[in-house]
C-alpha atoms as a PDB file:
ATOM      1  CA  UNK A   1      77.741  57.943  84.900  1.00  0.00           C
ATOM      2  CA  UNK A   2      74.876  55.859  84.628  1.00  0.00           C
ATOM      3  CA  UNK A   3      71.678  57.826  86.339  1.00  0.00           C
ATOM      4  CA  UNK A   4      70.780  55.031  88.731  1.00  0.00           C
ATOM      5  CA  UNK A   5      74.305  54.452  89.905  1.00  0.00           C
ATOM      6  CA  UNK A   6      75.221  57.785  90.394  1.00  0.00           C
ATOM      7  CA  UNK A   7      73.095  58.066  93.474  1.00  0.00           C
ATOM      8  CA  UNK A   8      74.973  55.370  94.868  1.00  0.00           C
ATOM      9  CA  UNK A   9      78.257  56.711  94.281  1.00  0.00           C
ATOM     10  CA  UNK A  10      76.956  59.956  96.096  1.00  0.00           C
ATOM     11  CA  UNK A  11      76.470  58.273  99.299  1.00  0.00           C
ATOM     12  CA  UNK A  12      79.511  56.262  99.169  1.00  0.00           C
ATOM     13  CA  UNK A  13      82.270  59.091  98.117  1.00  0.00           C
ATOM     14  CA  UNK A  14      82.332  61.789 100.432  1.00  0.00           C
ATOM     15  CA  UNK A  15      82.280  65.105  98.703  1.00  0.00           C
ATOM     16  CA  UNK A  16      86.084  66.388  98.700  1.00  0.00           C
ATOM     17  CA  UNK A  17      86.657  62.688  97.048  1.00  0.00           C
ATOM     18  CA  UNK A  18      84.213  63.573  94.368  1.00  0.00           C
ATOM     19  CA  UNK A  19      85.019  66.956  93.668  1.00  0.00           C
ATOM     20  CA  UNK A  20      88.980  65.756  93.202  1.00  0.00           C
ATOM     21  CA  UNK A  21      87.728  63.192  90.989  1.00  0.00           C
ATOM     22  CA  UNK A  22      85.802  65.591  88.917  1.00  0.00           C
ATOM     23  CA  UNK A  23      88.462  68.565  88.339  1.00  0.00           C
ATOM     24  CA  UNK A  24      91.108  65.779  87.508  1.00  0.00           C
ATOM     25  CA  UNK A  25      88.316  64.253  85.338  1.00  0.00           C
ATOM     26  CA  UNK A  26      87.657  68.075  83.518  1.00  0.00           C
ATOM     27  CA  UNK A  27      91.334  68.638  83.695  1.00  0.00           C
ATOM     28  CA  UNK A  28      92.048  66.028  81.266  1.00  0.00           C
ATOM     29  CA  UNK A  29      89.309  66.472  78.856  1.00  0.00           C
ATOM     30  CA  UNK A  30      89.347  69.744  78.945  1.00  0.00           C
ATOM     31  CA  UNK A  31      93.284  69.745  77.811  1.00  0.00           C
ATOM     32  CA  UNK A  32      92.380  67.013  75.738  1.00  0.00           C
ATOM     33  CA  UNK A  33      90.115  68.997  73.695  1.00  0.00           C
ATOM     34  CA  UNK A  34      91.869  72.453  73.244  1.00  0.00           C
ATOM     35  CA  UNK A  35      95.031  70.479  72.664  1.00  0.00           C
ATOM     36  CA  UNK A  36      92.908  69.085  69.544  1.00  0.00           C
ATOM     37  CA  UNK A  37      92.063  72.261  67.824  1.00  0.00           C
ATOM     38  CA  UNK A  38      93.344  74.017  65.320  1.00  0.00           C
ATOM     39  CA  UNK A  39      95.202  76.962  65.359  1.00  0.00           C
ATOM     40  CA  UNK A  40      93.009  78.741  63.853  1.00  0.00           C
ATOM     41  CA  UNK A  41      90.065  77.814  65.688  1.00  0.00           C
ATOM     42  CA  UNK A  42      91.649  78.401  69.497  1.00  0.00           C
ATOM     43  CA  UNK A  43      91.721  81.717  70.577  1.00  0.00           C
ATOM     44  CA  UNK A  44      94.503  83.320  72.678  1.00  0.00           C
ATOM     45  CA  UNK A  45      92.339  83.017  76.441  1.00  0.00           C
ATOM     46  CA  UNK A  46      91.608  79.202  75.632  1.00  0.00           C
ATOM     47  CA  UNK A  47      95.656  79.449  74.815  1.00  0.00           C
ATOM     48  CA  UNK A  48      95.775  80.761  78.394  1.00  0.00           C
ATOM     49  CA  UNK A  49      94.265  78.238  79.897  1.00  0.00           C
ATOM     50  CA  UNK A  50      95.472  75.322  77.892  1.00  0.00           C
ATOM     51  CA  UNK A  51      98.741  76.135  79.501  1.00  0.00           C
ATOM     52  CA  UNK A  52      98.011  77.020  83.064  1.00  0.00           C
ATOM     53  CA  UNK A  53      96.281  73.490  82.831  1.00  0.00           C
ATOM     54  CA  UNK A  54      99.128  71.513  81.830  1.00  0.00           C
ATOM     55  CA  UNK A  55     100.712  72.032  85.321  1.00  0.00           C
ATOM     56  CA  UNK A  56      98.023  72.776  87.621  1.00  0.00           C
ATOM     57  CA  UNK A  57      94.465  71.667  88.607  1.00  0.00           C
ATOM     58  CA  UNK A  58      90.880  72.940  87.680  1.00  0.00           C
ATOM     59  CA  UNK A  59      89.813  76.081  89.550  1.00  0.00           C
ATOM     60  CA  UNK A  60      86.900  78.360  88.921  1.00  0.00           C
ATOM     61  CA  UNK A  61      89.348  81.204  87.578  1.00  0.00           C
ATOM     62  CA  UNK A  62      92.104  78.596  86.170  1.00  0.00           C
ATOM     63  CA  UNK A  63      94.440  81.481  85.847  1.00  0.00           C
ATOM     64  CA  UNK A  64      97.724  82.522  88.010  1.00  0.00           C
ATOM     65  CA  UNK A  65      96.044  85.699  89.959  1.00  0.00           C
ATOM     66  CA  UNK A  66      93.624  82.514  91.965  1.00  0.00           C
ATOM     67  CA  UNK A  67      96.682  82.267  94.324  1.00  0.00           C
ATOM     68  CA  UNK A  68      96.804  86.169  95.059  1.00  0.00           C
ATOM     69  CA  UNK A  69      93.997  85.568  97.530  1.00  0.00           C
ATOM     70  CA  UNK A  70      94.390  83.390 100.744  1.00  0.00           C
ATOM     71  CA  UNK A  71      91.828  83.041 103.231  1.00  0.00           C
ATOM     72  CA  UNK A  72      94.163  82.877 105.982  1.00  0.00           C
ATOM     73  CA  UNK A  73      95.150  86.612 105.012  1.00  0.00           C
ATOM     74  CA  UNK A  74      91.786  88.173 105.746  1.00  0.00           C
ATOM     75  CA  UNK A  75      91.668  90.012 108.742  1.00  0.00           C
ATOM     76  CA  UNK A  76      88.540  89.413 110.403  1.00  0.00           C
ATOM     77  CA  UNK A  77      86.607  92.023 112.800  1.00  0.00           C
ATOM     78  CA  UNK A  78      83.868  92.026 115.778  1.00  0.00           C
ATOM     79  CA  UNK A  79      81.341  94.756 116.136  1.00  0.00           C
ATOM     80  CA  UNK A  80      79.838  94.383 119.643  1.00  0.00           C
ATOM     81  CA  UNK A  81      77.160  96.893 119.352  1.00  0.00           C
ATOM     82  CA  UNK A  82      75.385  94.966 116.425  1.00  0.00           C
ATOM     83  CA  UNK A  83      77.086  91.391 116.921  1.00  0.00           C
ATOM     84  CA  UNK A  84      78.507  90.684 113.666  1.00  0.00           C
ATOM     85  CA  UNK A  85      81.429  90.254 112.359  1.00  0.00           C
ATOM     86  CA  UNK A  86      83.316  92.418 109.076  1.00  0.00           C
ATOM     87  CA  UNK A  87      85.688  92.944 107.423  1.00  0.00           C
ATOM     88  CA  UNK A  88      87.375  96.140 106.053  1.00  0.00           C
ATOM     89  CA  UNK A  89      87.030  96.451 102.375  1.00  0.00           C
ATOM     90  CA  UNK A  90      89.010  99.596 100.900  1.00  0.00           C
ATOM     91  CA  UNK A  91      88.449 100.930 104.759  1.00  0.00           C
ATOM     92  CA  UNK A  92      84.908 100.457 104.722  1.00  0.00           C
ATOM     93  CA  UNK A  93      83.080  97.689 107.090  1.00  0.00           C
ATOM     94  CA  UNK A  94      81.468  94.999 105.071  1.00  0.00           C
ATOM     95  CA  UNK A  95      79.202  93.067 107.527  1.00  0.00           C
ATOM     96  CA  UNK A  96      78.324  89.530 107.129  1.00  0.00           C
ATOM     97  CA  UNK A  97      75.668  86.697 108.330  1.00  0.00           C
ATOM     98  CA  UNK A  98      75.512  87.289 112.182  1.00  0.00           C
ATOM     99  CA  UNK A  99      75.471  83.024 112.137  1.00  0.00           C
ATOM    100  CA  UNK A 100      78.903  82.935 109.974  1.00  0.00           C
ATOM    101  CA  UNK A 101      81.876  82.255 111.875  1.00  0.00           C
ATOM    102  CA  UNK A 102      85.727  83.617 111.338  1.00  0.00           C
ATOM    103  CA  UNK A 103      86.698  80.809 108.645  1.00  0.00           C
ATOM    104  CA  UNK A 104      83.376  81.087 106.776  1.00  0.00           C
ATOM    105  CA  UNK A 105      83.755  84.602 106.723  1.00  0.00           C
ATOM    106  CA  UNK A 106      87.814  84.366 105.331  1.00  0.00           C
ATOM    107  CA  UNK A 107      86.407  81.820 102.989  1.00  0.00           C
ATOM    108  CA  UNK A 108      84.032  84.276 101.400  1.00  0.00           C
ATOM    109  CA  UNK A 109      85.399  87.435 101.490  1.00  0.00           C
ATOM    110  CA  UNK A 110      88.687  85.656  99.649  1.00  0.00           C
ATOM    111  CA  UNK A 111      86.483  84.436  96.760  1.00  0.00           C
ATOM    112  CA  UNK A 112      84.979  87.934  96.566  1.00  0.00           C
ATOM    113  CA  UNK A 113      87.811  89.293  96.190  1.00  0.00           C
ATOM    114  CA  UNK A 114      89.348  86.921  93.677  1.00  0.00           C
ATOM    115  CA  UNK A 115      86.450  87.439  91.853  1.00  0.00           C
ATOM    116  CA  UNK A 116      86.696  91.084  91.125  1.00  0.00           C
ATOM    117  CA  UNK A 117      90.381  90.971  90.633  1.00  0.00           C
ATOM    118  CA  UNK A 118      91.809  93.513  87.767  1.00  0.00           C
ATOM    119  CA  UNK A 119      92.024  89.881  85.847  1.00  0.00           C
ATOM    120  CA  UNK A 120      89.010  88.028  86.495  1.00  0.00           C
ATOM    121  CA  UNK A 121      86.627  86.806  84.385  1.00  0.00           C
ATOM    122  CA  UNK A 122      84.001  87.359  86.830  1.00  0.00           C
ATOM    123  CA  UNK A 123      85.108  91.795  87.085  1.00  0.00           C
ATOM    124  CA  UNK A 124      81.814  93.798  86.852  1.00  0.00           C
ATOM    125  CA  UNK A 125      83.980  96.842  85.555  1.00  0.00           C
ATOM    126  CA  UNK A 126      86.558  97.896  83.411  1.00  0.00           C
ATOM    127  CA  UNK A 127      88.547 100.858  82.915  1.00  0.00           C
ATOM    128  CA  UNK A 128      85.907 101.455  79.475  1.00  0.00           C
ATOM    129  CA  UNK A 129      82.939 100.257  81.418  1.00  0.00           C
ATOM    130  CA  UNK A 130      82.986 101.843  84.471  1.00  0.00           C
ATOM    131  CA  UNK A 131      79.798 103.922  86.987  1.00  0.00           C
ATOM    132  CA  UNK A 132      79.796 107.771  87.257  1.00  0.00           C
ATOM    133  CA  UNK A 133      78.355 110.357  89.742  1.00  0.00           C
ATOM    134  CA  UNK A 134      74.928 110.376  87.813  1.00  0.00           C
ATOM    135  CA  UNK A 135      74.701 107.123  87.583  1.00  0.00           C
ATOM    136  CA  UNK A 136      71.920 104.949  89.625  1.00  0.00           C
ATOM    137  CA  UNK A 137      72.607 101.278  90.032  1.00  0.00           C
ATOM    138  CA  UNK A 138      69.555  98.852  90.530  1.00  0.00           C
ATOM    139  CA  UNK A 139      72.478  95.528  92.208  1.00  0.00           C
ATOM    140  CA  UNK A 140      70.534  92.579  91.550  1.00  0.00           C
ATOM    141  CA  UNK A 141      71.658  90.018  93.394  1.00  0.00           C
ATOM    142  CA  UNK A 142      73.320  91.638  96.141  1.00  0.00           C
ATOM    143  CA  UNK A 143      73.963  89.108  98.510  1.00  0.00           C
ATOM    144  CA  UNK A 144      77.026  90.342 100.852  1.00  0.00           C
ATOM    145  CA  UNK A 145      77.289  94.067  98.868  1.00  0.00           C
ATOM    146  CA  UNK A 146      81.002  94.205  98.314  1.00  0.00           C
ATOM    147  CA  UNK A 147      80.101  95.569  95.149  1.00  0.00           C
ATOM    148  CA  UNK A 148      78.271  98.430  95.922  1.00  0.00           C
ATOM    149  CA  UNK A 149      80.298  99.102  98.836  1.00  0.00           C
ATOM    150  CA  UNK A 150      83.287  99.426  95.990  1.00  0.00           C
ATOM    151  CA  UNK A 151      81.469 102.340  94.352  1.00  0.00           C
ATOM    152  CA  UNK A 152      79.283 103.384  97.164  1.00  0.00           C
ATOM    153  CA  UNK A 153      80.757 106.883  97.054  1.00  0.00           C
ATOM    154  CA  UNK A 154      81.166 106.945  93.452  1.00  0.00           C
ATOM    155  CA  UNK A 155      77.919 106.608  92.716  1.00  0.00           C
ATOM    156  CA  UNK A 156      74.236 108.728  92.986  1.00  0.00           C
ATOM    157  CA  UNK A 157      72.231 105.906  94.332  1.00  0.00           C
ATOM    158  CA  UNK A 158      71.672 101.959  94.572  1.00  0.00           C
ATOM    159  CA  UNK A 159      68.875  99.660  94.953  1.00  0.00           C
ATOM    160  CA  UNK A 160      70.202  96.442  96.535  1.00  0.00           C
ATOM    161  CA  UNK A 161      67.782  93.910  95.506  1.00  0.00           C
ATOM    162  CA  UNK A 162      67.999  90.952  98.070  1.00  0.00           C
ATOM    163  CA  UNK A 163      65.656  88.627  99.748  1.00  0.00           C
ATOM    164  CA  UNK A 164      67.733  87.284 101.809  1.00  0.00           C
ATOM    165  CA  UNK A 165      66.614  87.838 105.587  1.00  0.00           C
ATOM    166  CA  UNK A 166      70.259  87.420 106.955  1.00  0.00           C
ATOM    167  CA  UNK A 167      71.665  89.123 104.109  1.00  0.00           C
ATOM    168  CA  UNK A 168      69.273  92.332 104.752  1.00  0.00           C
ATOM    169  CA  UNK A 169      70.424  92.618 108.432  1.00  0.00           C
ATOM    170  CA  UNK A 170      74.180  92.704 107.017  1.00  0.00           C
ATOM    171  CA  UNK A 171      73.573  94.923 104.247  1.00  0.00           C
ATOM    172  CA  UNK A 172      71.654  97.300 106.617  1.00  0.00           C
ATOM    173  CA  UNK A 173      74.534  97.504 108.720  1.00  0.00           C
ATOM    174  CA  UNK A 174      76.944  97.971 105.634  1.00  0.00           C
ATOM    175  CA  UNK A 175      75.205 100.985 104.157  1.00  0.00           C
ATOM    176  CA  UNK A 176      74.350 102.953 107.300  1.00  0.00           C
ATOM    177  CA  UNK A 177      76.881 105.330 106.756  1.00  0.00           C
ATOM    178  CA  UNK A 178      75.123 105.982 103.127  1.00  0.00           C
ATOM    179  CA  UNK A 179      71.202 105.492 104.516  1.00  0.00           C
ATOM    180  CA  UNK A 180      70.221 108.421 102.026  1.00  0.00           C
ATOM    181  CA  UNK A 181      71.547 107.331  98.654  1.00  0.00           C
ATOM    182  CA  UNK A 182      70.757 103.328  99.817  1.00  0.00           C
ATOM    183  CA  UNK A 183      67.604 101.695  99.292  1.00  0.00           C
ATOM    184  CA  UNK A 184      67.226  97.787  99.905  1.00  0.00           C
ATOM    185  CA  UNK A 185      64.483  96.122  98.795  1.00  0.00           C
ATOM    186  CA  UNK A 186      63.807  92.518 100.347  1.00  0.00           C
ATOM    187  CA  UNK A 187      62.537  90.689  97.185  1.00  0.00           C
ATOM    188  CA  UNK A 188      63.315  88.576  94.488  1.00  0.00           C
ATOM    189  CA  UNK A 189      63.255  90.154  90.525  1.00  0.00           C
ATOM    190  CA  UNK A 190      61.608  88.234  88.883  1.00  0.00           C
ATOM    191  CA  UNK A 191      58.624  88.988  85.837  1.00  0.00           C
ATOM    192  CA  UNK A 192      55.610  89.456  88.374  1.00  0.00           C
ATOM    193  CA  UNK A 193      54.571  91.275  91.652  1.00  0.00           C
ATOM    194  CA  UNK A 194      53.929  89.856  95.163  1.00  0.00           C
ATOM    195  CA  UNK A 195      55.000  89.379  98.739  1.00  0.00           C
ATOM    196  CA  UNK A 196      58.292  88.316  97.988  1.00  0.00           C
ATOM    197  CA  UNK A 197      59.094  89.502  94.549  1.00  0.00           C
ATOM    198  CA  UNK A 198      59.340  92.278  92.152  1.00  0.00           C
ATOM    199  CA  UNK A 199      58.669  93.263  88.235  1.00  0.00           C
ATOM    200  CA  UNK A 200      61.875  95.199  87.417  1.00  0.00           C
ATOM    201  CA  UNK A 201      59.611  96.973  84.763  1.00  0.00           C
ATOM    202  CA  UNK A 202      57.366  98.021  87.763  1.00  0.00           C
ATOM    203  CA  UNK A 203      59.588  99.110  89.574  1.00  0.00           C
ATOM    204  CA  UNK A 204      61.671 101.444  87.708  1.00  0.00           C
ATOM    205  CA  UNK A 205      57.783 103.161  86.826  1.00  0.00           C
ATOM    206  CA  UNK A 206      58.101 103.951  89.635  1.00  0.00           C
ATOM    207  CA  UNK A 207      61.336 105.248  90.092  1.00  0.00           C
ATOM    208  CA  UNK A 208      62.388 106.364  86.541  1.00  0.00           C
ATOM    209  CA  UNK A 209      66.155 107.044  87.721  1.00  0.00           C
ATOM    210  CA  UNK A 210      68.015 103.514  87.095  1.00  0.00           C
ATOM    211  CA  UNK A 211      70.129 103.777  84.185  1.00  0.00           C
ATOM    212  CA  UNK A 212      73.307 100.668  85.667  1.00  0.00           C
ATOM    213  CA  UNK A 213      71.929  96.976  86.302  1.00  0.00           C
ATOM    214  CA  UNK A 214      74.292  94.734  87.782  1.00  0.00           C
ATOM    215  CA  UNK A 215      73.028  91.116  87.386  1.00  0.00           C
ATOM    216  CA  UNK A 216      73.925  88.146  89.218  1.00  0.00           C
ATOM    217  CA  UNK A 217      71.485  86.006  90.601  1.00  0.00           C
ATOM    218  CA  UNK A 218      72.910  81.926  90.646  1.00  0.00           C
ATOM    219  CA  UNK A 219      71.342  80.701  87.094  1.00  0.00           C
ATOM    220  CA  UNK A 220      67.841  82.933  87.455  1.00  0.00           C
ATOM    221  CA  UNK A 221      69.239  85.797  85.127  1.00  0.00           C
ATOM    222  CA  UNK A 222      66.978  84.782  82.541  1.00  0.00           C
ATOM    223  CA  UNK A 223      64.319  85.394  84.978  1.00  0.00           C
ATOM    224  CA  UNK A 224      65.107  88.878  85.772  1.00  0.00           C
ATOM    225  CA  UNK A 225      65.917  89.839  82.426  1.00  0.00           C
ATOM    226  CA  UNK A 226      62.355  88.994  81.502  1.00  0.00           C
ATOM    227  CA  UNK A 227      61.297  91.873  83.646  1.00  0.00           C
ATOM    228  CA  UNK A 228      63.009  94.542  81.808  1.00  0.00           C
ATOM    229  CA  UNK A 229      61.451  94.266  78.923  1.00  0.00           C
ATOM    230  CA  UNK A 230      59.688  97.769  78.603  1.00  0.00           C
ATOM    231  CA  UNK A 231      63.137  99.191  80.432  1.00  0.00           C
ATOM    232  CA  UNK A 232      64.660  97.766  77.137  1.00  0.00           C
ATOM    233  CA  UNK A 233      62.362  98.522  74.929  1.00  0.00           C
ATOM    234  CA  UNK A 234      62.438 102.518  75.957  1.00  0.00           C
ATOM    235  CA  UNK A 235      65.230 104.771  74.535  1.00  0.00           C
ATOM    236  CA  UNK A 236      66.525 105.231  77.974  1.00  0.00           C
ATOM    237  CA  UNK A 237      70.727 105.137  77.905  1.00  0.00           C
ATOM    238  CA  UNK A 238      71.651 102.018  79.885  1.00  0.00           C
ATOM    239  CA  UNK A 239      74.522  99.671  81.142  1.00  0.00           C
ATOM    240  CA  UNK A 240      74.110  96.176  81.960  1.00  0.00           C
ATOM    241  CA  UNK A 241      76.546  93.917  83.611  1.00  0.00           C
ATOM    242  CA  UNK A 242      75.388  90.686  83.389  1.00  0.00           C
ATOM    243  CA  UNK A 243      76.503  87.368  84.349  1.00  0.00           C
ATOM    244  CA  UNK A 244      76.777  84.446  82.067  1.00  0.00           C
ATOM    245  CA  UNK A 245      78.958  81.647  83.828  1.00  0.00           C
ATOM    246  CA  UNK A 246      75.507  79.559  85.681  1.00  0.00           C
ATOM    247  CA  UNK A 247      74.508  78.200  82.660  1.00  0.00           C
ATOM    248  CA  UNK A 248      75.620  76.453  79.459  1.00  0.00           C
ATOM    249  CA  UNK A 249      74.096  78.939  76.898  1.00  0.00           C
ATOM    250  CA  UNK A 250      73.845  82.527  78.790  1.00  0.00           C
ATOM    251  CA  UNK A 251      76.182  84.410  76.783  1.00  0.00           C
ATOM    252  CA  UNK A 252      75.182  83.428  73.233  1.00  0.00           C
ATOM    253  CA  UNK A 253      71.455  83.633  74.122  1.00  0.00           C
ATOM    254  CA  UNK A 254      71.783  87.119  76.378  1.00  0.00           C
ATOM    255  CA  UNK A 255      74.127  88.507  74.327  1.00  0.00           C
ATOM    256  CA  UNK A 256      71.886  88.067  70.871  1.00  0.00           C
ATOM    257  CA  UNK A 257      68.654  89.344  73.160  1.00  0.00           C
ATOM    258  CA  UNK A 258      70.514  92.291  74.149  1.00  0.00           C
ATOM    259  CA  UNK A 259      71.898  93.157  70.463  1.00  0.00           C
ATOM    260  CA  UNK A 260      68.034  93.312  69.452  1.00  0.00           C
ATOM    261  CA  UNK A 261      67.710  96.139  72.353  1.00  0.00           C
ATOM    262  CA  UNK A 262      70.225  98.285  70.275  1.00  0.00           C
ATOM    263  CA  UNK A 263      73.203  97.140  73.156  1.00  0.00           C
ATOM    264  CA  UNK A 264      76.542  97.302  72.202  1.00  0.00           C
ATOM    265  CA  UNK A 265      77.612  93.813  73.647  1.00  0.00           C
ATOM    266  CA  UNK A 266      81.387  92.565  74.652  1.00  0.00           C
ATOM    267  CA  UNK A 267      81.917  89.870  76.992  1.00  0.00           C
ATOM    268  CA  UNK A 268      84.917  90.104  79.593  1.00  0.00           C
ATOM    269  CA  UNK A 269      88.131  88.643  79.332  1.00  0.00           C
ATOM    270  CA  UNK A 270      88.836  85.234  79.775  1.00  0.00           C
ATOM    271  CA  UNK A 271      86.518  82.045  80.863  1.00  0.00           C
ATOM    272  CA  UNK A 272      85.873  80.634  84.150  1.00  0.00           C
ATOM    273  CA  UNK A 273      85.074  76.735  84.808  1.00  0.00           C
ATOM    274  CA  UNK A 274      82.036  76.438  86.462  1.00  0.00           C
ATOM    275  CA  UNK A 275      82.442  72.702  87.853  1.00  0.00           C
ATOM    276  CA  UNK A 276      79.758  73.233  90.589  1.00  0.00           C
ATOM    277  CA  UNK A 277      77.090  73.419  87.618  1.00  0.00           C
ATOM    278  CA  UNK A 278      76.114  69.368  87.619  1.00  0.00           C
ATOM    279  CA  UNK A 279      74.974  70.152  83.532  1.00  0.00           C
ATOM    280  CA  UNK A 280      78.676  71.715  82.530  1.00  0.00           C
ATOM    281  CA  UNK A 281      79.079  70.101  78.981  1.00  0.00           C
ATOM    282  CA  UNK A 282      81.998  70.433  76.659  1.00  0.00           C
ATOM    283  CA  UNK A 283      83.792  73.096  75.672  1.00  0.00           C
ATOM    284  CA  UNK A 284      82.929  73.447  79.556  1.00  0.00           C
ATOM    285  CA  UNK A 285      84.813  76.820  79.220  1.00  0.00           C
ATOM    286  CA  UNK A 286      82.434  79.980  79.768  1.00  0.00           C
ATOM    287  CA  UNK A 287      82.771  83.992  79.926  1.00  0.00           C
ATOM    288  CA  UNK A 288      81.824  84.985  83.485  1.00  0.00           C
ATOM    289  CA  UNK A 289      79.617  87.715  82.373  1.00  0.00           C
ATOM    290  CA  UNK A 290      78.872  90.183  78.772  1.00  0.00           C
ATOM    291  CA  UNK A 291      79.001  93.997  79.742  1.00  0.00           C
ATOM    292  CA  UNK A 292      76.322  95.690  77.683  1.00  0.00           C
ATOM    293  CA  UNK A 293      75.591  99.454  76.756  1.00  0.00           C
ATOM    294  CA  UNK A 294      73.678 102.102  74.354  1.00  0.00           C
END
């Protein structure tokens, strides 16, 4: 759409118009293109999808398991003492924004679970890429902490790296049954040191004990991985779980910087369609994240 109109047309569709207009829009090119390939150059998860498209619409995970997870089925809980609201996540409270309300809170916790589903795209672990008792997790990107609260007891330690004021207040309450293997720090990774971030590099100096990072930070995981350079550059044994969905290049570009750190590199399963990214360009399909180890 032409640059001067599309302003326009933002004020005068409302949003749900737009975003309708937009999946049937990537629904149809999208088909149009994988339908064009051949069959030696389409692999079997654009296959997948090329057939769950032809009879339904464009979702994040456009695969059958996105209708597992209703919003309407999650159980929503009060805490009176701390005045938030939770959820129980494998019978473990996972608090949330004191400010969120009962829908917001079904809406989220619905995604996060769809998100880490056995089949998702978007699953941190696998059965071959998975944390142990030694292991010390630096959770970048923590936000609500449903995935350290998965492994919480599985696990020797985490950092939860979030700057997040309301987020820190939830997490707090989250954790406080595991205060001593816990640590939150209230900054943002980035590649230098201030108030409000934090030098990965500098950090684990300090430290010396992370040897899992789990990566997700909304499109700024170039930024953090440019403060791990001397963490990659040592011979320390390391996993990485990275996400590559937020922008257009991620995989091919993390997954080549990683190889030159000695990582053995494999992306997960599958591709997600990431139609809130305005800049999502053809083949528009993308791996949700590359799981990296040595």
């Amino acid at each position: 759409m032409n640059k001067y109109l599309f302003p326009i047309y933002r004020v005068l569709v409302p949003k749900p118009i737009r975003t309708t207009i937009l999946k049937k829009t990537l629904r149809r090119n999208i088909t149009r293109l994988l339908s064009s390939l051949p069959d030696e150059q389409i692999n079997d998860d654009q296959k997948e999808i090329l057939e769950y498209l032809r009879t339904n619409e464009v979702r994040i995970f456009p695969y059958p398991f996105h209708d597992n997870y209703s919003a309407d089925q999650v159980e929503v809980f009060f805490d009176s003492g701390k005045g938030m609201r939770y959820v129980l996540q494998d019978g473990k409270r996972l608090y949330f924004k004191k400010r969120w309300g009962v829908k917001r809170i079904q809406r989220a916790y619905s995604d996060l679970s769809r998100e880490q589903d056995i089949n998702s795209p978007h699953r941190y672990l696998t059965d071959s890429f998975s944390t142990g008792s030694n292991d010390v997790l630096a959770d970048i990107g923590a936000a609500e902490g449903n995935f350290s609260l998965a492994i919480i007891e599985k696990v020797k330690k985490i950092y939860l790296f979030e700057y997040d004021r309301e987020w820190d207040e939830a997490l707090r309450a989250t954790f406080a049954p595991w205060a001593e293997k816990v640590e939150i720090i209230n900054k943002y990774v980035a590649d230098f040191n201030d108030d409000s971030h934090i030098a990965l590099d500098d950090f684990y100096d300090q430290k010396k004990d992370i040897n899992f990072l789990k990566i997700d930070v909304d499109g700024a995981e170039s930024i953090v991985l440019n403060s791990c350079k001397r963490i990659f550059e040592s011979s320390a044994s390391l996993k990485v779980a990275l996400c590559t969905y937020h922008k257009q290049h991620d995989e091919e570009v993390f997954t080549e910087m990683l190889k030159k750190y000695r990582f053995s590199v494999t992306p997960s399963k599958g591709y997600m369609i990431n139609y809130y990214d305005k800049n999502l360009q053809s083949p528009y399909l993308r791996r949700g994240l590359i799981r990296a180890s040595r």
